[in-house]
N, C-alpha and C. Protein backbone atom coordinates (compact mmCIF):
# COMPACT_ATOMS: atom_id res chain seq x y z
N UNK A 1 7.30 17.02 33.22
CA UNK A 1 8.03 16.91 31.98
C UNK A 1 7.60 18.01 31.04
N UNK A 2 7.59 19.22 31.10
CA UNK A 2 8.06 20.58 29.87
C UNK A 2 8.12 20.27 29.17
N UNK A 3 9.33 19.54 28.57
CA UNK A 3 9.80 19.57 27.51
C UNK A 3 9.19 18.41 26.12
N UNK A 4 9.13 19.14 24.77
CA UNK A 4 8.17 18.15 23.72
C UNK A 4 9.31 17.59 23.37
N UNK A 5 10.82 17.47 23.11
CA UNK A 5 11.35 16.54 22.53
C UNK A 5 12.72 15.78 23.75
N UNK A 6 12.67 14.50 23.44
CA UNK A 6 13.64 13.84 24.66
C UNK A 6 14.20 13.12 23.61
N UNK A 7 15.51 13.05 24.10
CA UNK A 7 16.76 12.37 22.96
C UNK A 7 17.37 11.54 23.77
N UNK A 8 17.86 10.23 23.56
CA UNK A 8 18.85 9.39 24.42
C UNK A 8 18.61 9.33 26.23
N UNK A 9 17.75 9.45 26.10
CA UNK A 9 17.03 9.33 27.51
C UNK A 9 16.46 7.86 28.09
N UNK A 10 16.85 7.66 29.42
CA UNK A 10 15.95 6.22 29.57
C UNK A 10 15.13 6.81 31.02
N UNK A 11 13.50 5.59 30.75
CA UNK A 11 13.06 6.39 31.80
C UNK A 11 12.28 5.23 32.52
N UNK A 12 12.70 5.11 33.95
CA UNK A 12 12.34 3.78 34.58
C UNK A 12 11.40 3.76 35.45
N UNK A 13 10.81 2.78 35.49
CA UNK A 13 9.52 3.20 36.66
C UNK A 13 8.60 4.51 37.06
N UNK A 14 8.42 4.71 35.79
CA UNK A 14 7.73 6.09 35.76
C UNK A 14 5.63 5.70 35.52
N UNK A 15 5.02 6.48 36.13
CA UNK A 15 3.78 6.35 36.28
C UNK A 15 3.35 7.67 35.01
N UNK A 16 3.12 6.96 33.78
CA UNK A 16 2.89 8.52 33.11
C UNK A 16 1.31 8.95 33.27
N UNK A 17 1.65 10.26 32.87
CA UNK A 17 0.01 10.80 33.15
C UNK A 17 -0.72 11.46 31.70
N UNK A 18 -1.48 11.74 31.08
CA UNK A 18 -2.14 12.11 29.67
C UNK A 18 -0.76 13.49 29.28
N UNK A 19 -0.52 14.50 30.37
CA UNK A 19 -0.24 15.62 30.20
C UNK A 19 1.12 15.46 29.51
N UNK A 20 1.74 14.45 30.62
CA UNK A 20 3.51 13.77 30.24
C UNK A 20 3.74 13.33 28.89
N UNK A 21 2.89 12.99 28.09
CA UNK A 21 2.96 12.21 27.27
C UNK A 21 2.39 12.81 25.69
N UNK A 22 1.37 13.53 25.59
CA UNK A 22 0.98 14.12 24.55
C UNK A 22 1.65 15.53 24.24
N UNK A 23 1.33 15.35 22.40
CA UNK A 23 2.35 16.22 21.87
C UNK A 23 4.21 16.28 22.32
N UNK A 24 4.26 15.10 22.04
CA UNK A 24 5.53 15.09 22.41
C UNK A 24 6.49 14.17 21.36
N UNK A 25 7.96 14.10 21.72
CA UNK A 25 8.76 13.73 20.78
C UNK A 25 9.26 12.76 21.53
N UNK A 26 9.82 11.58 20.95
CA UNK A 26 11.18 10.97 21.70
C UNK A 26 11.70 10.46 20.48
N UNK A 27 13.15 10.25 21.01
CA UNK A 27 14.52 9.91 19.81
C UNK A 27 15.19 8.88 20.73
N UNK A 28 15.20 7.31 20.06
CA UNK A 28 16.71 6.79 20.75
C UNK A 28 16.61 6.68 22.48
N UNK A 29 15.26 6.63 22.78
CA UNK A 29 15.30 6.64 24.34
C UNK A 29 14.75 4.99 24.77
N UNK A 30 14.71 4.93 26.04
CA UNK A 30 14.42 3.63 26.49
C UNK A 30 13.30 4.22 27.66
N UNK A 31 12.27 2.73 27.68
CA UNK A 31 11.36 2.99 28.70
C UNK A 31 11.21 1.67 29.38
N UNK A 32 11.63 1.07 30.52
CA UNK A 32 11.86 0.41 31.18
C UNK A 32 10.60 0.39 32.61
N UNK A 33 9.86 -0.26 32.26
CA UNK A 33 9.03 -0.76 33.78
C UNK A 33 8.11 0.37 34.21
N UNK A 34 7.49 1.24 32.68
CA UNK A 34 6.97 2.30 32.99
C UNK A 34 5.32 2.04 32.66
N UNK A 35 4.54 2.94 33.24
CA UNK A 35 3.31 2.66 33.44
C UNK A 35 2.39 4.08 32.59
N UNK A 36 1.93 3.35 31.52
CA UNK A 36 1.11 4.39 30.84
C UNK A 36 -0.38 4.24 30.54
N UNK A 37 -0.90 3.60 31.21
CA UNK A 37 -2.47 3.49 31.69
C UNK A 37 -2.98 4.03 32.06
N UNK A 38 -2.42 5.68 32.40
CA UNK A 38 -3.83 6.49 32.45
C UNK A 38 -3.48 7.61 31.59
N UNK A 39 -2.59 7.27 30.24
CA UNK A 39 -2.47 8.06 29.15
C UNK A 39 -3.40 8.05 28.21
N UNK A 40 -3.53 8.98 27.21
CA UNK A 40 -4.13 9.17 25.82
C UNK A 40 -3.38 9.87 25.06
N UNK A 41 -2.73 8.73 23.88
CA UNK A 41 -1.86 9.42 23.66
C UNK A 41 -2.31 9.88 22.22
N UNK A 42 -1.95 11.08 22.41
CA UNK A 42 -2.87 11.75 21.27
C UNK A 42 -0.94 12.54 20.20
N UNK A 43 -0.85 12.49 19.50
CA UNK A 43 0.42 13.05 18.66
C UNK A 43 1.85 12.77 19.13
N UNK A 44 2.37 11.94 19.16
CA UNK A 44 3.11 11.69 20.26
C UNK A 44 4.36 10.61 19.04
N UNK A 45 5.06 11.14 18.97
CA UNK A 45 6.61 10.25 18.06
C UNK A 45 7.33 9.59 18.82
N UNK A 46 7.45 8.48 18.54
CA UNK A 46 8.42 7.60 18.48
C UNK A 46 9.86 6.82 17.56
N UNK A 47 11.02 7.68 17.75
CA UNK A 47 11.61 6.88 17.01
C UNK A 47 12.90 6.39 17.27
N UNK A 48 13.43 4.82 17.20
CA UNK A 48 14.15 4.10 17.78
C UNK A 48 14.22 4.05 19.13
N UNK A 49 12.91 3.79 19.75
CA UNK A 49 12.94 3.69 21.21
C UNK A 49 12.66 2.47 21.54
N UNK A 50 12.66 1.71 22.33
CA UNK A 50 12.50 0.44 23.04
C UNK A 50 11.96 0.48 24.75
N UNK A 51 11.00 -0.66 24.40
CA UNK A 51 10.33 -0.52 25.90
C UNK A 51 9.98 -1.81 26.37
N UNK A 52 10.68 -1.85 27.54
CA UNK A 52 10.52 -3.30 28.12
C UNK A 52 9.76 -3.17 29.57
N UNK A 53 9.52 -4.22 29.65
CA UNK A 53 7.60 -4.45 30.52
C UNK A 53 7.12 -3.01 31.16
N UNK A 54 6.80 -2.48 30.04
CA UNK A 54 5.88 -1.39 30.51
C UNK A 54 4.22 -1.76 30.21
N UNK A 55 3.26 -1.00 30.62
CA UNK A 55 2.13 -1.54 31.03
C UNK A 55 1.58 0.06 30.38
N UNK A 56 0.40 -0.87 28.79
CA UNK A 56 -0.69 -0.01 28.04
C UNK A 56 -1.86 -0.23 28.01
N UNK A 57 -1.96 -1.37 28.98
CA UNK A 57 -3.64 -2.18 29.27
C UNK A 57 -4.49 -0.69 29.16
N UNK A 58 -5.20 -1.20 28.10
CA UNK A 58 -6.57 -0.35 27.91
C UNK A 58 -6.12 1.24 27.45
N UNK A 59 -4.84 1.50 27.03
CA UNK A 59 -4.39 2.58 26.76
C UNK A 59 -5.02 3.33 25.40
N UNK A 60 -5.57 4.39 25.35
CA UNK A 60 -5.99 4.86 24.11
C UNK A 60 -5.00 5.60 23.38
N UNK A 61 -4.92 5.21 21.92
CA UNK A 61 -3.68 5.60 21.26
C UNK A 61 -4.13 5.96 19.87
N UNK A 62 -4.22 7.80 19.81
CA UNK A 62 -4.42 8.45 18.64
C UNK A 62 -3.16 9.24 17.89
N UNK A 63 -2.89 9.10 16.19
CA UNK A 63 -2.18 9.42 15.81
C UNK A 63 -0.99 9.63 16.18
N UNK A 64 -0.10 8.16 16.53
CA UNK A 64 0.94 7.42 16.92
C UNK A 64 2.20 7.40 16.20
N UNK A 65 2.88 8.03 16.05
CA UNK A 65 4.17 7.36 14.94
C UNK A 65 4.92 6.58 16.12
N UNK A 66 5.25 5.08 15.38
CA UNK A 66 6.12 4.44 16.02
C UNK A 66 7.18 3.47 15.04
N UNK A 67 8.28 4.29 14.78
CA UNK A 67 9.31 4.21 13.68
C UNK A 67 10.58 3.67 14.47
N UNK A 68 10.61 2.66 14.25
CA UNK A 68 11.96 1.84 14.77
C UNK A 68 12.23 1.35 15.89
N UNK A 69 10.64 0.95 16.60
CA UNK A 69 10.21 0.46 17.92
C UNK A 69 10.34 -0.53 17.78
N UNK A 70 11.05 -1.13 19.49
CA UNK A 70 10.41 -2.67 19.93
C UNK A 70 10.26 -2.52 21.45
N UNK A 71 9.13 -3.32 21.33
CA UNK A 71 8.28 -3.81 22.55
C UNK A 71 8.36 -4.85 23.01
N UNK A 72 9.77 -4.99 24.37
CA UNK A 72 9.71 -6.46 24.88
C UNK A 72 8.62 -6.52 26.32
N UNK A 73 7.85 -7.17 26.38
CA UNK A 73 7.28 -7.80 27.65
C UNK A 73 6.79 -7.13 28.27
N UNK A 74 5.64 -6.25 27.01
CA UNK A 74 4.63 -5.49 27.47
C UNK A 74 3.50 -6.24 27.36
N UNK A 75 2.57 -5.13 28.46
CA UNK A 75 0.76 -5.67 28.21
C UNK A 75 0.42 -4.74 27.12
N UNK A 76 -0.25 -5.06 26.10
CA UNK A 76 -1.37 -4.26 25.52
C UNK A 76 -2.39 -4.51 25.41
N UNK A 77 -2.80 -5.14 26.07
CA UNK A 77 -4.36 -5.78 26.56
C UNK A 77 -5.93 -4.31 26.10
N UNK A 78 -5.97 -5.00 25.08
CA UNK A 78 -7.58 -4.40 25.02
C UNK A 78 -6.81 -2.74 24.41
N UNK A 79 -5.66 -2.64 23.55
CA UNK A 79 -5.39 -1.75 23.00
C UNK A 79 -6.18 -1.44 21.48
N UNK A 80 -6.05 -0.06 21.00
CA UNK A 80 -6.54 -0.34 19.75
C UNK A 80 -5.62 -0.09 18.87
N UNK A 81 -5.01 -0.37 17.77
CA UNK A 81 -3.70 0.53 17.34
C UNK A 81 -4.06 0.96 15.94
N UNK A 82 -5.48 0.86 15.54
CA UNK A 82 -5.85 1.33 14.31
C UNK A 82 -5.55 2.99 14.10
N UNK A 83 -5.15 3.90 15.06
CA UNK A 83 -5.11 5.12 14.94
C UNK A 83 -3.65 5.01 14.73
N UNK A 84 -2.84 4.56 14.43
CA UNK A 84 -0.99 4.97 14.17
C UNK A 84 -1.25 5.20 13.09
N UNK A 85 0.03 6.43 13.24
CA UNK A 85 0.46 6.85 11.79
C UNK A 85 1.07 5.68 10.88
N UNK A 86 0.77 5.50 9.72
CA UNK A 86 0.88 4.73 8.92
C UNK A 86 1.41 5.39 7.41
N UNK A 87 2.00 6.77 7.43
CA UNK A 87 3.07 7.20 6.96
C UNK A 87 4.20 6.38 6.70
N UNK A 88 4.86 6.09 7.60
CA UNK A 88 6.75 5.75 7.96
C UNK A 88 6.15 5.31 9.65
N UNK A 89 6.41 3.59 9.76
CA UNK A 89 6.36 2.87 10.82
C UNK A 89 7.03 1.95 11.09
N UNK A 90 7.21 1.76 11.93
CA UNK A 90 8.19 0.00 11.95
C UNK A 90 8.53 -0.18 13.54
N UNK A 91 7.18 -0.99 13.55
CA UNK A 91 7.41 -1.47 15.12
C UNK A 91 7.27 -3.19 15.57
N UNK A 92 7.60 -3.85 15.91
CA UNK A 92 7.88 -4.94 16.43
C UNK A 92 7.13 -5.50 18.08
N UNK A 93 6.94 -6.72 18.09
CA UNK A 93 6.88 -7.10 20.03
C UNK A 93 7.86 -8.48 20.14
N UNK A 94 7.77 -8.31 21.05
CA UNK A 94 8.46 -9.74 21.49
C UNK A 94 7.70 -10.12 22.79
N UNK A 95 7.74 -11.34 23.03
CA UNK A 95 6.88 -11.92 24.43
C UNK A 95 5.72 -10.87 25.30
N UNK A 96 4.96 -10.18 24.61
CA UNK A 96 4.33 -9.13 24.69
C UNK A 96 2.71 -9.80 25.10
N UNK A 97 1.90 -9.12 25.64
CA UNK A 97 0.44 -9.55 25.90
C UNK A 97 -0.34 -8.48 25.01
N UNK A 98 -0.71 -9.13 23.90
CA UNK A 98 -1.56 -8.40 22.88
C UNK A 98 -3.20 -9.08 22.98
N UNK A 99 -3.60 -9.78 23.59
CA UNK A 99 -4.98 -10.06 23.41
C UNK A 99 -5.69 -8.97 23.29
N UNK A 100 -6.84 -9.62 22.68
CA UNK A 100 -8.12 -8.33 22.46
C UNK A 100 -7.53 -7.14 22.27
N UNK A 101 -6.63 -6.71 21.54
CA UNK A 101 -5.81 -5.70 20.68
C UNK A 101 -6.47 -5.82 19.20
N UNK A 102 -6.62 -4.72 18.87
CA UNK A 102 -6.88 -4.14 17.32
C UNK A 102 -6.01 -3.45 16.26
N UNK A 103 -5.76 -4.18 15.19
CA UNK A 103 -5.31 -3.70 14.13
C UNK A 103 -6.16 -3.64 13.04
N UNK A 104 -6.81 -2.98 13.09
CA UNK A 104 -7.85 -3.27 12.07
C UNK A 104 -7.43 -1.76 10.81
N UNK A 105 -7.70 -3.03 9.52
CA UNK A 105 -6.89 -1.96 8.39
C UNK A 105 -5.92 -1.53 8.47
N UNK A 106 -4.59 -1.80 9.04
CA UNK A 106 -3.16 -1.33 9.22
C UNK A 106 -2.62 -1.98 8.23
N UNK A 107 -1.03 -0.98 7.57
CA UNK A 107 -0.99 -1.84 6.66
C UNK A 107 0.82 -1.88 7.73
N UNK A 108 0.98 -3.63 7.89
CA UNK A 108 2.25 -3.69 9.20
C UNK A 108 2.88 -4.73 8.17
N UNK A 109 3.18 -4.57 7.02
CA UNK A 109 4.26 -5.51 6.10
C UNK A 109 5.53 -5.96 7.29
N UNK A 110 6.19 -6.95 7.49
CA UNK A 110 7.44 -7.16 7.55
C UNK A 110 7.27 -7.11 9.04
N UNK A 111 5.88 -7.08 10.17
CA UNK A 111 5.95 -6.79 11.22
C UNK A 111 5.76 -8.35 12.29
N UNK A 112 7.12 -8.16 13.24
CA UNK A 112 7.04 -9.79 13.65
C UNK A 112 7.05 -9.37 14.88
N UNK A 113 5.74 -10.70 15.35
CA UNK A 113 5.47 -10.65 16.55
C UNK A 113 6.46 -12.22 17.13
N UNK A 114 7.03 -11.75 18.26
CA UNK A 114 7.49 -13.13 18.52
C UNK A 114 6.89 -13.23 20.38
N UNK A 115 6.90 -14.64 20.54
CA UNK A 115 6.17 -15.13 21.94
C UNK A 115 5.05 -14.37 22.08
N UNK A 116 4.31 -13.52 21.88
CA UNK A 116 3.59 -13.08 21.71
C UNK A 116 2.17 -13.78 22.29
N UNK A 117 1.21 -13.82 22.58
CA UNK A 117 -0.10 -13.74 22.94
C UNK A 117 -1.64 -12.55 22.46
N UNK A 118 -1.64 -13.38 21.48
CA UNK A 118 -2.61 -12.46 20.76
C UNK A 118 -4.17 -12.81 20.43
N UNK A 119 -4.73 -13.65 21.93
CA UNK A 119 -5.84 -14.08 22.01
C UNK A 119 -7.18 -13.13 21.49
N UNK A 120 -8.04 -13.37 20.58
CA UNK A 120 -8.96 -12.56 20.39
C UNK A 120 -8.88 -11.47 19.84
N UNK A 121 -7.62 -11.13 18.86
CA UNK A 121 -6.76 -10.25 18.55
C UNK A 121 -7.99 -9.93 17.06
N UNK A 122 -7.60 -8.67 16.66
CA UNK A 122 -8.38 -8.22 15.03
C UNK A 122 -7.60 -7.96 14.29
N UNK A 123 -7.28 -9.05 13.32
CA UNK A 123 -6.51 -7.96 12.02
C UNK A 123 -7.76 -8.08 10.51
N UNK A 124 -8.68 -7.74 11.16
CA UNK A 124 -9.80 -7.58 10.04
C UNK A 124 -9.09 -6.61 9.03
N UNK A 125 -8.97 -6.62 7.49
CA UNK A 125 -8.14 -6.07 6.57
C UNK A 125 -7.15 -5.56 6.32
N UNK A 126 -6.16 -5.93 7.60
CA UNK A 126 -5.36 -5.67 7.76
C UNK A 126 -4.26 -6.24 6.58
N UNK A 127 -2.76 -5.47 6.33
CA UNK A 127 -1.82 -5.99 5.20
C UNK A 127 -0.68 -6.48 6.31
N UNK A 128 -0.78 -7.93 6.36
CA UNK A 128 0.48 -8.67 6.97
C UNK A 128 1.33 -9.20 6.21
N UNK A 129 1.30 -8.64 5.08
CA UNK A 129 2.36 -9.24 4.03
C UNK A 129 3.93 -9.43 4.31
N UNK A 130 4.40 -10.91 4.65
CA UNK A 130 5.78 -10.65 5.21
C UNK A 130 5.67 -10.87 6.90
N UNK A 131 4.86 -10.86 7.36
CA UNK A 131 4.66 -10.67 9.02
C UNK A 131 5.16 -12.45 9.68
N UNK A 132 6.14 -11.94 10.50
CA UNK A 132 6.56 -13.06 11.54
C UNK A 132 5.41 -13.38 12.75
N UNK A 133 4.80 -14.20 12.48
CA UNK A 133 4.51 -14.96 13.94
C UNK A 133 5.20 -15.99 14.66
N UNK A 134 5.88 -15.87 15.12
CA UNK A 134 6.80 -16.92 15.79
C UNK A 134 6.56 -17.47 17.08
N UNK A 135 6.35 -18.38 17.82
CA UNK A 135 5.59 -19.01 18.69
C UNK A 135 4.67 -18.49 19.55
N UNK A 136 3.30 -17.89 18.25
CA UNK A 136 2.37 -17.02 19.48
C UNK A 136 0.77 -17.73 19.17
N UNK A 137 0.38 -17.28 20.54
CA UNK A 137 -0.66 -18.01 20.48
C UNK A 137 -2.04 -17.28 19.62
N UNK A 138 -2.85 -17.77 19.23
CA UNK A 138 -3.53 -16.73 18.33
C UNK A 138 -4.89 -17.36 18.60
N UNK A 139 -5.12 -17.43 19.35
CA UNK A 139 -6.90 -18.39 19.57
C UNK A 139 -7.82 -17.43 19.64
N UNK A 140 -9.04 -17.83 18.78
CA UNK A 140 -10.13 -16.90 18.77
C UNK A 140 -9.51 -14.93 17.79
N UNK A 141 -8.01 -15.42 17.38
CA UNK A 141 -7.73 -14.05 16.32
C UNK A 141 -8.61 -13.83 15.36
N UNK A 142 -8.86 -12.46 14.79
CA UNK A 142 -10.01 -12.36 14.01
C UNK A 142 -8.88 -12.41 12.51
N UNK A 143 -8.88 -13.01 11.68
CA UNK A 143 -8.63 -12.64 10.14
C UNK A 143 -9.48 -12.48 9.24
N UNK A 144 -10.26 -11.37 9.11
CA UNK A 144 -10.78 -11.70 7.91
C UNK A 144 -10.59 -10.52 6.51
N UNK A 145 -10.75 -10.98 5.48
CA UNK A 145 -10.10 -9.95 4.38
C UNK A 145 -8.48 -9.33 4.40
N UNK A 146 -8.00 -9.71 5.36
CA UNK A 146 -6.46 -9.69 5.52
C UNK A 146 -5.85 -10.66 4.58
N UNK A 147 -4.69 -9.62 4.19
CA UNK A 147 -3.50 -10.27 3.41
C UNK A 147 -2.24 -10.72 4.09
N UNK A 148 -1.83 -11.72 3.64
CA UNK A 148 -1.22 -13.11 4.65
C UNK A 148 0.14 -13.26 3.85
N UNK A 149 -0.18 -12.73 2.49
CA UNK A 149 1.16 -13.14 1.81
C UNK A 149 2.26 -13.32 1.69
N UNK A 150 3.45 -14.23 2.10
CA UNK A 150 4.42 -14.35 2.58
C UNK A 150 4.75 -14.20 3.93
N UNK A 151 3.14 -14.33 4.88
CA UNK A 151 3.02 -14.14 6.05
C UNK A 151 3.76 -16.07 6.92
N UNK A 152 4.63 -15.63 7.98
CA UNK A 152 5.02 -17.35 8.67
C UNK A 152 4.31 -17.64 9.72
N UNK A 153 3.50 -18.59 9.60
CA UNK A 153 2.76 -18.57 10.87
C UNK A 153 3.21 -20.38 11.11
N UNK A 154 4.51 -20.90 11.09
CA UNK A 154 4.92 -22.67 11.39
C UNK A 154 5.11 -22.49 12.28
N UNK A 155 5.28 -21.42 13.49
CA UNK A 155 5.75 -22.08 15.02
C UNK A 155 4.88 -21.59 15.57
N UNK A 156 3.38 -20.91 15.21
CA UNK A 156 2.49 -20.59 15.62
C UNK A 156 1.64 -21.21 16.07
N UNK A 157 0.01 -20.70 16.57
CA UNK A 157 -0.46 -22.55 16.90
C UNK A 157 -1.93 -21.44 17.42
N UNK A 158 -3.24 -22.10 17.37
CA UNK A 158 -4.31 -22.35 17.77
C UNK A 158 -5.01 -20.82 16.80
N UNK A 159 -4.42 -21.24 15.72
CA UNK A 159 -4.95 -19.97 14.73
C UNK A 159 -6.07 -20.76 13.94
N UNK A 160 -7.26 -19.95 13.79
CA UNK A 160 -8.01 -20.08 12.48
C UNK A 160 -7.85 -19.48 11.72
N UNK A 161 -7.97 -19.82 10.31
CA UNK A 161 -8.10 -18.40 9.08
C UNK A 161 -8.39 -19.10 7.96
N UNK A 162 -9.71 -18.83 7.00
CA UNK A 162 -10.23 -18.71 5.86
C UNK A 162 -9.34 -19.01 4.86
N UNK A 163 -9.43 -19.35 4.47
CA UNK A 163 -8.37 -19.21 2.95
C UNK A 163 -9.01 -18.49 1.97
N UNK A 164 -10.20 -18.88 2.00
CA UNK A 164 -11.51 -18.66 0.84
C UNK A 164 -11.61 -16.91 1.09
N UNK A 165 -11.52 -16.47 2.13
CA UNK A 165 -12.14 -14.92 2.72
C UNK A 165 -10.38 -13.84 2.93
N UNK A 166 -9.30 -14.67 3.17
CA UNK A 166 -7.62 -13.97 3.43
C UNK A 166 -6.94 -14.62 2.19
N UNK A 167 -6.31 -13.25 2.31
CA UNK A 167 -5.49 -13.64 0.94
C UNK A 167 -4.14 -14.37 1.86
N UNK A 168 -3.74 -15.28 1.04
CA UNK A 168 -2.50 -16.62 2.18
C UNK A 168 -1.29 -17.00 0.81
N UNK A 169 -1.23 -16.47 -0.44
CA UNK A 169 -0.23 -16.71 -1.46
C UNK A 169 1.06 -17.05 -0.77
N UNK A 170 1.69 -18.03 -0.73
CA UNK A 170 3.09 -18.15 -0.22
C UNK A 170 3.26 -17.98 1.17
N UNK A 171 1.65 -17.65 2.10
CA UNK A 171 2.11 -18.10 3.24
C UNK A 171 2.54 -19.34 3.88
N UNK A 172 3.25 -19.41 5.22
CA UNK A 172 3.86 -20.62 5.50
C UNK A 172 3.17 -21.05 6.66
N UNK A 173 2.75 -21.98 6.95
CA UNK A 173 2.01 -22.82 8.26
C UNK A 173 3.14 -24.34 8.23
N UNK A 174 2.75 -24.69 9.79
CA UNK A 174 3.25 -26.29 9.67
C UNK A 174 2.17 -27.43 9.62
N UNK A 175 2.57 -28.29 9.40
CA UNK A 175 1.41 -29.22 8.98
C UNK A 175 0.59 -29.38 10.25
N UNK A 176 1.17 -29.12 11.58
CA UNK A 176 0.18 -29.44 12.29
C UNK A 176 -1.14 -28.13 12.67
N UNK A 177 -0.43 -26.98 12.09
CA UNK A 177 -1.47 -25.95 11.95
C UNK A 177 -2.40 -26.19 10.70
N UNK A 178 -2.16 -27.33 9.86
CA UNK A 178 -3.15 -27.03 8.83
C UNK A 178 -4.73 -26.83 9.44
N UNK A 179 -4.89 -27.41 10.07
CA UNK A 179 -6.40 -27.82 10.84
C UNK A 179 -6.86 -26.36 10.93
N UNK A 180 -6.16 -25.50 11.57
CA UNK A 180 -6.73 -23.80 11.59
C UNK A 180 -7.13 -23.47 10.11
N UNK A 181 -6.79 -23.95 8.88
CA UNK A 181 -6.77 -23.42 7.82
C UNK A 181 -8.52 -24.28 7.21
N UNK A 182 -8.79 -25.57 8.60
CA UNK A 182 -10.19 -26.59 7.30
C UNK A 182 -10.91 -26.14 8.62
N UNK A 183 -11.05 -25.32 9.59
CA UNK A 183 -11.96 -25.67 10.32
C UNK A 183 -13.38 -25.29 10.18
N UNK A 184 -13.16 -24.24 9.41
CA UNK A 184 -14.63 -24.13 9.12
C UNK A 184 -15.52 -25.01 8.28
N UNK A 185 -14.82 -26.23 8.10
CA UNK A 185 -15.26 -26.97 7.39
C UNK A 185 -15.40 -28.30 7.74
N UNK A 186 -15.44 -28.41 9.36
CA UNK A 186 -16.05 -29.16 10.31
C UNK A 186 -15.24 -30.44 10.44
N UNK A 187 -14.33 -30.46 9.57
CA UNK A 187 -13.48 -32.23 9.48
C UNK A 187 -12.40 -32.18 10.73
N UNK A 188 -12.57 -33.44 10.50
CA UNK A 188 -10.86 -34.06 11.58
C UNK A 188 -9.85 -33.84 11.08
N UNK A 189 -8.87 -33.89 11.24
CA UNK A 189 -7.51 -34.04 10.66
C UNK A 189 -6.72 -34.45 11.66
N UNK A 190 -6.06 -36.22 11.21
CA UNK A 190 -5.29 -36.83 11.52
C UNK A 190 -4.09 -36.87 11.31
């Protein structure tokens, strides 16, 4: 792959390699069932592309723009995504494997994860202001000093989080998630 910018392109079952992938552009393309685990992606744009079950387990990802992305029914297992550009972003997952993934200090307003799996996940100070969680699992997620505000977490489930330590103004839980919200405070809830 030569070339730094790809436009309206879809690219299927492709095994990428560090070289394929850095310093490069894409516009409006699709990535379908592609494999980027032995990338580093170091400068690399994204915008309005979509990628369904491609595979980033353990992928290292420096200075990222990803502007008008969604990610259906990927791994990002053990990703870090604290290095994206955080200029102009807007990326999304759906039924995605995010465990042990890092967002740490991102600021992802308005960013919804849906089906999702985000076991052991970090959004240590992170800004989720506005952020969809919609039926994902969140056990052992790290929150702390994160802003929650107008964050939905009612179809969510096996979340802890501080109230006292995250900012939560107008966030939404369901009553049976309250328990994630007292646990550090050792009670039952019936």
């Amino acid at each position: 792959m030569a070339n730094d910018f790809f436009q309206d392109q879809q690219f299927n079952a492709i095994i990428f390699k560090e070289e394929d992938i850095k310093y490069k552009e894409y516009e409006n393309c699709q990535f379908v069932n592609c494999d980027f685990r032995s990338c580093f992606f170091t400068s690399v744009y994204f915008i309005d592309c979509t990628f369904t079950e491609c595979n980033f387990n353990d992928t290292k990802i420096n200075y990222v723009s990803l502007r008008g992305v969604e990610f259906l029914k990927c791994d990002f297992t053990n990703v870090n995504f604290a290095m994206t550009d955080q200029v102009i972003y807007d990326f999304n997952f759906t039924d995605c494997l995010l465990d042990y993934t890092k967002f740490y200090a991102l600021k992802l307003k308005r960013i919804r994860f849906s089906g999702c799996s985000l076991v052991a996940a970090d959004f240590m100070k992170t800004d989720l202001t506005e952020a969809i969680f919609d039926h994902c699992d969140l056990r052992r997620t790290v929150f702390i000093e994160t802003t929650l505000n107008k964050a939905d977490f009612t179809t969510s489930f096996n979340y802890a989080l501080d109230p006292e330590i995250n900012k939560i103004k107008k966030a939404k839980f369901s009553k049976e998630g309250l328990q994630g919200l007292l646990m550090k405070y050792d009670i039952v809830v019936k």
